[in-house]
C-alpha atoms as a PDB file:
ATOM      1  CA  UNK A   1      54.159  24.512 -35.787  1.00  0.00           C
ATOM      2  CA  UNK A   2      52.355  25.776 -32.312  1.00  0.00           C
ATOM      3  CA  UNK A   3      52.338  23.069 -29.268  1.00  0.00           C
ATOM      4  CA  UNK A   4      50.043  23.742 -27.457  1.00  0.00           C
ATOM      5  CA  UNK A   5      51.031  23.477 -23.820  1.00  0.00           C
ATOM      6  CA  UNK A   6      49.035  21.283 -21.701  1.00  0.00           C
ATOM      7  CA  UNK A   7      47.860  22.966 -18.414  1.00  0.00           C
ATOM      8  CA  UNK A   8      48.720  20.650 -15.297  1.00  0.00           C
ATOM      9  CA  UNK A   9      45.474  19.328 -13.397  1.00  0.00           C
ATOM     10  CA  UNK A  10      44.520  20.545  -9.913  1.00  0.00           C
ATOM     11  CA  UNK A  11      46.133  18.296  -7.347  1.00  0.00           C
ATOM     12  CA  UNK A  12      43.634  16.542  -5.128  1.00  0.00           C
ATOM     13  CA  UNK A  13      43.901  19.025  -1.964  1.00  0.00           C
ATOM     14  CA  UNK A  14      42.615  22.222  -5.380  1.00  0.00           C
ATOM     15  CA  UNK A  15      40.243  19.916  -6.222  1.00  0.00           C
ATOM     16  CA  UNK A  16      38.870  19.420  -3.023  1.00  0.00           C
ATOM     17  CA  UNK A  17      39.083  22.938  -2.551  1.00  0.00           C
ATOM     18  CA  UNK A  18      37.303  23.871  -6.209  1.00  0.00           C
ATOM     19  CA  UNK A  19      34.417  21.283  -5.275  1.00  0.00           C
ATOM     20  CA  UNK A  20      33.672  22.756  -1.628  1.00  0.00           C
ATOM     21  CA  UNK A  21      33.470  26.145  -3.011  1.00  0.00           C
ATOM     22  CA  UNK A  22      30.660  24.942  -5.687  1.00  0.00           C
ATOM     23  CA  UNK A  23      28.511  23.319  -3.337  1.00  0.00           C
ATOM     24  CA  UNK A  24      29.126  26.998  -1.168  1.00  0.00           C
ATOM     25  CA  UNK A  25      27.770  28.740  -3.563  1.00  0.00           C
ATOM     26  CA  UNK A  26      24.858  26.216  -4.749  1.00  0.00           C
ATOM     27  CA  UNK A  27      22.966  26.185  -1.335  1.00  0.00           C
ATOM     28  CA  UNK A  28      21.499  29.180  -0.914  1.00  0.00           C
ATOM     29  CA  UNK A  29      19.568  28.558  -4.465  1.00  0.00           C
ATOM     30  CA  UNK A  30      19.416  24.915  -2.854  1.00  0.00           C
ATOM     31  CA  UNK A  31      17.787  26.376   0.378  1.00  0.00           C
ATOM     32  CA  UNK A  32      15.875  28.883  -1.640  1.00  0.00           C
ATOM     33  CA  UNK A  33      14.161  26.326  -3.566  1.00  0.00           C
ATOM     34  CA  UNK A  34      13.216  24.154  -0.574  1.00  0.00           C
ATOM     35  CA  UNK A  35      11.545  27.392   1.455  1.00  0.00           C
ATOM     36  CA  UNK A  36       9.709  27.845  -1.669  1.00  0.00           C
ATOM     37  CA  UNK A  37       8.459  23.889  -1.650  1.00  0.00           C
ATOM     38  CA  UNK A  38       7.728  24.150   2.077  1.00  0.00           C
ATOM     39  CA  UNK A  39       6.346  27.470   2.215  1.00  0.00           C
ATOM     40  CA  UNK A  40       2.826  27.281   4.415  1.00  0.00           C
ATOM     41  CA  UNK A  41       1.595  29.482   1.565  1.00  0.00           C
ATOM     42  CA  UNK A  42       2.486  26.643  -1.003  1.00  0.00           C
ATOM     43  CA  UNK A  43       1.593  24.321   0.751  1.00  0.00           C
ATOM     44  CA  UNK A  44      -2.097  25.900   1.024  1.00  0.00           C
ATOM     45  CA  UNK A  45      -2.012  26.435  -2.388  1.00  0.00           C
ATOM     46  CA  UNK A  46      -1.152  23.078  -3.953  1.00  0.00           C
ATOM     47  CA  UNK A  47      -3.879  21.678  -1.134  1.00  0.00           C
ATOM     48  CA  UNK A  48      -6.411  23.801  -2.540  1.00  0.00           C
ATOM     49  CA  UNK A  49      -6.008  23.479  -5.829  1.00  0.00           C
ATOM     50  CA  UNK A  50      -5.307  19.364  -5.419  1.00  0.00           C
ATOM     51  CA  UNK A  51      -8.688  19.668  -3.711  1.00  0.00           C
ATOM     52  CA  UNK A  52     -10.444  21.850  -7.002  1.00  0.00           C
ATOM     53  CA  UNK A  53      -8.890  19.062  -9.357  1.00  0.00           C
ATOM     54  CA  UNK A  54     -10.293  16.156  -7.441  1.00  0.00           C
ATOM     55  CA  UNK A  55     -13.673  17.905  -7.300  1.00  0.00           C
ATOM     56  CA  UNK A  56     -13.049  18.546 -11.324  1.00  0.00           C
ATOM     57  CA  UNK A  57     -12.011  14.494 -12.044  1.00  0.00           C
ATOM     58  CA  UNK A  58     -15.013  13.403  -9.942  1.00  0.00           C
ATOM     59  CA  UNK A  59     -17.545  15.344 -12.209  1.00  0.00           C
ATOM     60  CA  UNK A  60     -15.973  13.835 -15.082  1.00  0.00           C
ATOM     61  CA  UNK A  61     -16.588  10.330 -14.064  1.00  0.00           C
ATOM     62  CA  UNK A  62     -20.223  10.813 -14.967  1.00  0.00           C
ATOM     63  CA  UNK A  63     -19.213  12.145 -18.201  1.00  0.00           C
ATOM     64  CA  UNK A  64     -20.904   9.844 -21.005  1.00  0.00           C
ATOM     65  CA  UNK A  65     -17.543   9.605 -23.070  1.00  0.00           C
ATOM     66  CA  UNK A  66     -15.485   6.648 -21.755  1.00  0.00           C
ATOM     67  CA  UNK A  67     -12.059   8.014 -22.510  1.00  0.00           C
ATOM     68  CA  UNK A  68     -13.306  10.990 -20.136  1.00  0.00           C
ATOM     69  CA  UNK A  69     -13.691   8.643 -16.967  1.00  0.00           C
ATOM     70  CA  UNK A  70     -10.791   6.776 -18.140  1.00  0.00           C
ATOM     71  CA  UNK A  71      -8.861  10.253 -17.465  1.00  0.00           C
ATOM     72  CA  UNK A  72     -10.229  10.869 -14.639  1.00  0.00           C
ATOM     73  CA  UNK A  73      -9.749   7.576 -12.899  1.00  0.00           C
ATOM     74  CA  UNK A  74      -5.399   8.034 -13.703  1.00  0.00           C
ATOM     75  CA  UNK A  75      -5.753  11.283 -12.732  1.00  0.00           C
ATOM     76  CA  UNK A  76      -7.559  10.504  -9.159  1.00  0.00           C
ATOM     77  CA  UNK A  77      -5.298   7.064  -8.889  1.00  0.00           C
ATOM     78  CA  UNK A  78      -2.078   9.048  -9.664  1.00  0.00           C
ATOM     79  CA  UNK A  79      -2.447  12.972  -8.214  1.00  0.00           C
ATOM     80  CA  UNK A  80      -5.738  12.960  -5.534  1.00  0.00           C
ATOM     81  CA  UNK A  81      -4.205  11.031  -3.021  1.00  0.00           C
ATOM     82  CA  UNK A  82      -6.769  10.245   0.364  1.00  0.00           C
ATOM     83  CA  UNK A  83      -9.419  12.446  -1.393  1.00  0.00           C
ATOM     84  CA  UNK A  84      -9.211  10.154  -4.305  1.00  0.00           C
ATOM     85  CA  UNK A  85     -10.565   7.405  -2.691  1.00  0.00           C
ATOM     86  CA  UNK A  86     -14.333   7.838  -2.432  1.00  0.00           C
ATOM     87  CA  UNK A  87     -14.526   8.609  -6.021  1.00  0.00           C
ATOM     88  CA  UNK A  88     -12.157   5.469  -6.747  1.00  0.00           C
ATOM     89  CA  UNK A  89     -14.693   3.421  -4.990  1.00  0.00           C
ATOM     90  CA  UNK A  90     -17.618   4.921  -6.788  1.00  0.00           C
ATOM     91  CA  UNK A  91     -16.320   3.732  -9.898  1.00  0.00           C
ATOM     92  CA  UNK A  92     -15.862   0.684  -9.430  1.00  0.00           C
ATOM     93  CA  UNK A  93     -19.434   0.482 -10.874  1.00  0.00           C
ATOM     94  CA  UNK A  94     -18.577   1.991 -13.707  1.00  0.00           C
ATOM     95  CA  UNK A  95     -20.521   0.536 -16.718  1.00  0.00           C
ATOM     96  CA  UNK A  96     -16.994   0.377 -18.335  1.00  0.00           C
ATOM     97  CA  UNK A  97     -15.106  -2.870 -17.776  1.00  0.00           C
ATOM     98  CA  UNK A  98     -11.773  -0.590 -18.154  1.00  0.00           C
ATOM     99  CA  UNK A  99     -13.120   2.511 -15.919  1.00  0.00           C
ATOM    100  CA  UNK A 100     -14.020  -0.454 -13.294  1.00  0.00           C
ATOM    101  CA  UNK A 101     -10.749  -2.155 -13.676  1.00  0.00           C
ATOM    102  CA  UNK A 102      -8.149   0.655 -13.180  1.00  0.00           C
ATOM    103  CA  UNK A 103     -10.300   2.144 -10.112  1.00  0.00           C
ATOM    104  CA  UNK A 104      -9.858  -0.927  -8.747  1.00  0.00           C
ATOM    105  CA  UNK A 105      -6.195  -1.238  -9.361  1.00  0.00           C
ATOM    106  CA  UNK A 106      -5.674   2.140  -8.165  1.00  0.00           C
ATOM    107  CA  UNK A 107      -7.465   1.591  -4.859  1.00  0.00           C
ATOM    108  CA  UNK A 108      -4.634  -1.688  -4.261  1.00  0.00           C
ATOM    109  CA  UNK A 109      -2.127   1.151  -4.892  1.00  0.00           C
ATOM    110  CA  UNK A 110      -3.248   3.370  -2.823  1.00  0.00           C
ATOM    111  CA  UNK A 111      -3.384   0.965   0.443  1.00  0.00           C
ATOM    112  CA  UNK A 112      -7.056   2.292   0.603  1.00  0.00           C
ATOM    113  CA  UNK A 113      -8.410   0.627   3.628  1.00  0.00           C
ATOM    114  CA  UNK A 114     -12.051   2.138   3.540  1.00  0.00           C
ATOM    115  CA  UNK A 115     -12.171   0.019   0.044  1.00  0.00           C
ATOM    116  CA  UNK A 116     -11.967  -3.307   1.632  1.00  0.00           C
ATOM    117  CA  UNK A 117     -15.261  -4.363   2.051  1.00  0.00           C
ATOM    118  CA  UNK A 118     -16.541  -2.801  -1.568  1.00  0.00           C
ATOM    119  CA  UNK A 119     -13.970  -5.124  -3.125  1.00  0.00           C
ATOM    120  CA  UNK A 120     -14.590  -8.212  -0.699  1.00  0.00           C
ATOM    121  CA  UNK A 121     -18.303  -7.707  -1.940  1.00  0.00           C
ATOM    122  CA  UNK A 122     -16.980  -7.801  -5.755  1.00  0.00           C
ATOM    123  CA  UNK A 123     -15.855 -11.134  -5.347  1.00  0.00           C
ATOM    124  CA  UNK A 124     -19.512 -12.671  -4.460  1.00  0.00           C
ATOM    125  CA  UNK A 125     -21.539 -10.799  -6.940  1.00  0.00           C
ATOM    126  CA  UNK A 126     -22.283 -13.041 -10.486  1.00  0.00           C
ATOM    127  CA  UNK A 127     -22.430 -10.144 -12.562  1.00  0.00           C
ATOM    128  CA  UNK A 128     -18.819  -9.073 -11.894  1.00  0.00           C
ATOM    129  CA  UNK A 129     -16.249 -10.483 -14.352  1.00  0.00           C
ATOM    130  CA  UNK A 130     -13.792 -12.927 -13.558  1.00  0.00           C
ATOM    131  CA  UNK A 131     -10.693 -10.349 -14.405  1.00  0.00           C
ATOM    132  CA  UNK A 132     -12.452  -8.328 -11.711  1.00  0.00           C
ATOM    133  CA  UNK A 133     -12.255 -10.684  -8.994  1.00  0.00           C
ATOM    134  CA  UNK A 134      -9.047 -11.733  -9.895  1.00  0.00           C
ATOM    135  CA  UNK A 135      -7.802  -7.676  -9.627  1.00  0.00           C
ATOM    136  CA  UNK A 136      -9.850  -7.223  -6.624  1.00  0.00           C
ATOM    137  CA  UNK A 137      -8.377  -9.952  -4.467  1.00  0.00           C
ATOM    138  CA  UNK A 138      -4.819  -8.496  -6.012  1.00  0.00           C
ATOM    139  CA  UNK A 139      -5.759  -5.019  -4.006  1.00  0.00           C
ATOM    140  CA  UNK A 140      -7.230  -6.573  -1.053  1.00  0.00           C
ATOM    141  CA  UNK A 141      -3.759  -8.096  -0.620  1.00  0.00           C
ATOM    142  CA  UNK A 142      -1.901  -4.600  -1.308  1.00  0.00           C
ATOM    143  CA  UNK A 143      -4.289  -3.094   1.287  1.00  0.00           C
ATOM    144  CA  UNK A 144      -3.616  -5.997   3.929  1.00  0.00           C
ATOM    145  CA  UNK A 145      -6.947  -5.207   5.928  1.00  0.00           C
ATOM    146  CA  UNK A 146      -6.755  -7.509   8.587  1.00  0.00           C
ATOM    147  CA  UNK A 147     -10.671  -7.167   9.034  1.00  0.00           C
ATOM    148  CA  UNK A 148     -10.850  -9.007   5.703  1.00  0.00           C
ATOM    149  CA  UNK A 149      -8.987 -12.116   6.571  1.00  0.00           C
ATOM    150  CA  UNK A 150     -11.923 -14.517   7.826  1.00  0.00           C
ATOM    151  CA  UNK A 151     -13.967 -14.059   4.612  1.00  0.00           C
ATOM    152  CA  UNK A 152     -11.389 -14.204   2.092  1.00  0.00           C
ATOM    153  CA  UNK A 153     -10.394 -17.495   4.015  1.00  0.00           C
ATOM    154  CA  UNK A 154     -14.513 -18.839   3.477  1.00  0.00           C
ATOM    155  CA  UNK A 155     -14.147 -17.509   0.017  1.00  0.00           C
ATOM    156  CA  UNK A 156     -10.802 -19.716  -0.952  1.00  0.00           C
ATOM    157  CA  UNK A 157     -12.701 -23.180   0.790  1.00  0.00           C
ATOM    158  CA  UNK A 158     -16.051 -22.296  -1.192  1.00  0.00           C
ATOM    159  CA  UNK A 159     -15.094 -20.823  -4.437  1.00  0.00           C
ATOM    160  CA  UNK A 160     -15.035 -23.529  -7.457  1.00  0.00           C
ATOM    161  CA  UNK A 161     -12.557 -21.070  -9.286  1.00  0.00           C
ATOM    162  CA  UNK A 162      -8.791 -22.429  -8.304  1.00  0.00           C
ATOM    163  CA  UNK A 163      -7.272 -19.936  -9.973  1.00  0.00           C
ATOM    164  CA  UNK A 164      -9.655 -17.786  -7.202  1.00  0.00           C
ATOM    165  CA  UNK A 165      -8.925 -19.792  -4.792  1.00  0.00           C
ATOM    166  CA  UNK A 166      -5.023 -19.338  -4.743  1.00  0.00           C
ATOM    167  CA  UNK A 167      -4.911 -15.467  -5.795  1.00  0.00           C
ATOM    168  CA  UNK A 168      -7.424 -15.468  -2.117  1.00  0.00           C
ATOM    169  CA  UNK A 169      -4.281 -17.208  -0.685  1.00  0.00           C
ATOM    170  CA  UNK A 170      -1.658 -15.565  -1.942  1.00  0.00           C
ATOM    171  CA  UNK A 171      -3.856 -12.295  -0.544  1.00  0.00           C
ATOM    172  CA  UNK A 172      -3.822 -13.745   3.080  1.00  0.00           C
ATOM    173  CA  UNK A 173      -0.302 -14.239   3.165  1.00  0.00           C
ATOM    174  CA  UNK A 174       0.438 -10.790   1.830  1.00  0.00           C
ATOM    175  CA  UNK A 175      -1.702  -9.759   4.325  1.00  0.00           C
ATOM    176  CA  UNK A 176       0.086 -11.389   6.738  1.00  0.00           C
ATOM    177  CA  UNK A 177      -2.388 -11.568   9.716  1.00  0.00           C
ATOM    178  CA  UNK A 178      -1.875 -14.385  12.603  1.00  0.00           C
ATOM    179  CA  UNK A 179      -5.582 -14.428  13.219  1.00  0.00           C
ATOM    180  CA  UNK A 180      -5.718 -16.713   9.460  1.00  0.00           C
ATOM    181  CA  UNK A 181      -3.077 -18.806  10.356  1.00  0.00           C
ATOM    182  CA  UNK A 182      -5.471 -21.980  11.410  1.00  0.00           C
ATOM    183  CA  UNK A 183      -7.698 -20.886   8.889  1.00  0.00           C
ATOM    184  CA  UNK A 184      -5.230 -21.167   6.029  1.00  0.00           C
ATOM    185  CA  UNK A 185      -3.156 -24.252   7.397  1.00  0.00           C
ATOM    186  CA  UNK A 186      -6.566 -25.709   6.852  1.00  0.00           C
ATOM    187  CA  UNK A 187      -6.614 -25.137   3.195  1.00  0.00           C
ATOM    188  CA  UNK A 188      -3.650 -27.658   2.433  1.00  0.00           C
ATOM    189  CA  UNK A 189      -4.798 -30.512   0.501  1.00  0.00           C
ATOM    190  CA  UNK A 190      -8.376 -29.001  -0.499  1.00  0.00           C
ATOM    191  CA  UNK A 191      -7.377 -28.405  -4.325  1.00  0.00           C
ATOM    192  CA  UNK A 192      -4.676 -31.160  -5.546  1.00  0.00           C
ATOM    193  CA  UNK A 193      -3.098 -30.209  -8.862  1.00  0.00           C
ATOM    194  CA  UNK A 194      -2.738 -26.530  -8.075  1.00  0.00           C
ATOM    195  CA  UNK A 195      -0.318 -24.179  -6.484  1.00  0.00           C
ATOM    196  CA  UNK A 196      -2.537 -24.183  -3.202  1.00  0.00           C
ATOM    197  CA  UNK A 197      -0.225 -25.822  -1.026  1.00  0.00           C
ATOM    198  CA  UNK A 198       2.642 -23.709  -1.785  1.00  0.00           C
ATOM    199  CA  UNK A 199       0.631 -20.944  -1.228  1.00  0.00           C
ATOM    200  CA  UNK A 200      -0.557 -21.852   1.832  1.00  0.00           C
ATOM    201  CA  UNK A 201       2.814 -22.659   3.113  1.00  0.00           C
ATOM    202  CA  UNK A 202       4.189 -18.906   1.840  1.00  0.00           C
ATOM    203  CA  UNK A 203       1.493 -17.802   3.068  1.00  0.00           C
ATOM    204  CA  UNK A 204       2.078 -19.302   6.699  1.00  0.00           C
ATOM    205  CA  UNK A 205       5.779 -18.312   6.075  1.00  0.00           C
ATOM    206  CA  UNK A 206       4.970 -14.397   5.667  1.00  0.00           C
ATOM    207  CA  UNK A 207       3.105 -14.721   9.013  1.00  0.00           C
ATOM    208  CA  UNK A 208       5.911 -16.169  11.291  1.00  0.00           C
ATOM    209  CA  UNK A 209       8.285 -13.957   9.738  1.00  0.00           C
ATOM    210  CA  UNK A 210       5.932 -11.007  10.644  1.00  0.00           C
ATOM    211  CA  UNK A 211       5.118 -12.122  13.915  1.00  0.00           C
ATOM    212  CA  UNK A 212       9.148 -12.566  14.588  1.00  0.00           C
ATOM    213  CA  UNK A 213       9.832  -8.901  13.070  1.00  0.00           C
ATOM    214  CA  UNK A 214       7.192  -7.311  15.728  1.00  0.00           C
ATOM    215  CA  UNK A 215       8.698  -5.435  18.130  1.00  0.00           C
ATOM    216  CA  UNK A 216       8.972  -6.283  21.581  1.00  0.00           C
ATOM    217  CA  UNK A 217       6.726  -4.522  23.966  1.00  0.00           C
ATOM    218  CA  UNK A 218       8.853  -3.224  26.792  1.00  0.00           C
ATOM    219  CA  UNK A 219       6.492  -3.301  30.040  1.00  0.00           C
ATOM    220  CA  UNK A 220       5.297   0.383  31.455  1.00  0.00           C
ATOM    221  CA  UNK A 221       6.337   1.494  35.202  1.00  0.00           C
ATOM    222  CA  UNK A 222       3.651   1.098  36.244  1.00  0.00           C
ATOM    223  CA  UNK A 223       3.413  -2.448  34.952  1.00  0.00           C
ATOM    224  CA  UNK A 224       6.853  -3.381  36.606  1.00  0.00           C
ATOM    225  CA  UNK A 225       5.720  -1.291  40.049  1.00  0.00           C
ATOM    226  CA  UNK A 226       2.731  -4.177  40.557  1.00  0.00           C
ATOM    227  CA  UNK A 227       4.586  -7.195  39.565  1.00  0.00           C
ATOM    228  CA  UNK A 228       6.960  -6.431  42.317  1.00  0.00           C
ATOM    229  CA  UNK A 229       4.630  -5.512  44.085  1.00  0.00           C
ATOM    230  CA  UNK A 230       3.044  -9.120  43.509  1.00  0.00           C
ATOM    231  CA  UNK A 231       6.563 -10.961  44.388  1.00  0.00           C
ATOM    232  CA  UNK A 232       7.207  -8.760  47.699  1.00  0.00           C
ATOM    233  CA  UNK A 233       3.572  -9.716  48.521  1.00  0.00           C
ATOM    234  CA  UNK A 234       4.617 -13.471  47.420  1.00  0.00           C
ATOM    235  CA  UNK A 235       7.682 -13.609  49.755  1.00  0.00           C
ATOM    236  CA  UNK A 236       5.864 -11.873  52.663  1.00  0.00           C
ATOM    237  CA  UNK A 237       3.313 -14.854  52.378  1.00  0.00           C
ATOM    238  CA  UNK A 238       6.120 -17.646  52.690  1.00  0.00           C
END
């Protein structure tokens, strides 16, 4: 009967040695690969044809078959970026409850800022849906507009909807602005039986703890060159 002989391992300094002279001979395919993804003749290419395929998914949103739009609204949400944004916007009057509801979701993903308004307006028109609303004010947190923090506060005192009322909440605090703060505090104790007091307290939470986090905004020269120019003039006067 043949034993076979077991070959000894590589001791840790071979080993070391085998590994380093893998990874040698990996990066130039390594740095071959990244020229090719940073090319400026890529990169002109992918923007060009990204730009051809957002012009493409916009003309199918007025296509008359729903799974079409339905498509094209992943497609803009997931691939078309800032260019996907007007479009996004557009159909959020989709006659489609879906189409409406996953351009809406998509513009929350994106952070899309110029949306902010079209979606405050969703929440005071009676023909949109309550799902709607309740997706809308779910974006208008994930964009944190700051611009929209006065009205969503008049829309959590006036709505009759609680379940409104505290996703308009919850939206404030994720958006975090210090401008809300008196409006929200205000909010405690306007709809017993619900989560609005814990909201409004996380919501007052997230806005210390942002306003702690900001940095500190170190004074220019020319800043420091007047105030002590203010103290010298100070001490002259005593």
């Amino acid at each position: 009967m043949t034993i076979a002989r077991r070959l000894p391992l590589p001791s840790g300094s071979l080993l070391a040695a085998a590994l380093l002279a893998a990874s040698l001979l990996l990066q130039p395919a390594v740095a071959t690969a990244q020229a090719e993804r940073t090319h400026p003749a890529v990169e002109r290419y992918n923007r060009s044809a990204k730009g051809a395929n957002v012009e493409e998914w916009k003309r199918r949103l007025s296509e008359p078959d729903v799974r079409t739009r339905l498509d094209a609204v992943d497609s803009l949400g997931t691939k078309g970026g800032d260019e996907a944004i007007r479009p996004l916007i557009e159909a959020t009057a989709d006659p489609d409850y879906r189409v409406r509801t996953r351009a809406i979701d998509f513009l929350g993903t994106l952070r899309a800022v110029e949306a902010s308004q079209v979606l405050m307006q969703l929440l005071f028109l009676s023909d949109v849906g309550r799902d709607e609303k309740l997706r809308a004010l779910t974006s208008l947190g994930r964009i944190a507009d700051p611009a929209t923090g006065d009205r969503l506060v008049a829309y959590a005192k006036s709505i009759e909807d609680n379940d409104l009322a505290c996703r308009a909440v919850y939206a404030l605090g994720e958006i975090a602005d210090p401008a809300s703060k008196v409006g929200i505090a205000a909010l405690r104790g306007t709809r017993p039986g619900t989560d609005m007091d814990r909201l409004v307290e996380d919501a007052l939470v997230k806005i210390d703890l942002k306003e702690k986090a900001r940095p500190i905004e170190q004074p220019t020269l020319i800043e420091l060159e007047r105030k002590l120019a203010r103290q010298q003039q100070a001490q002259q006067q005593k």
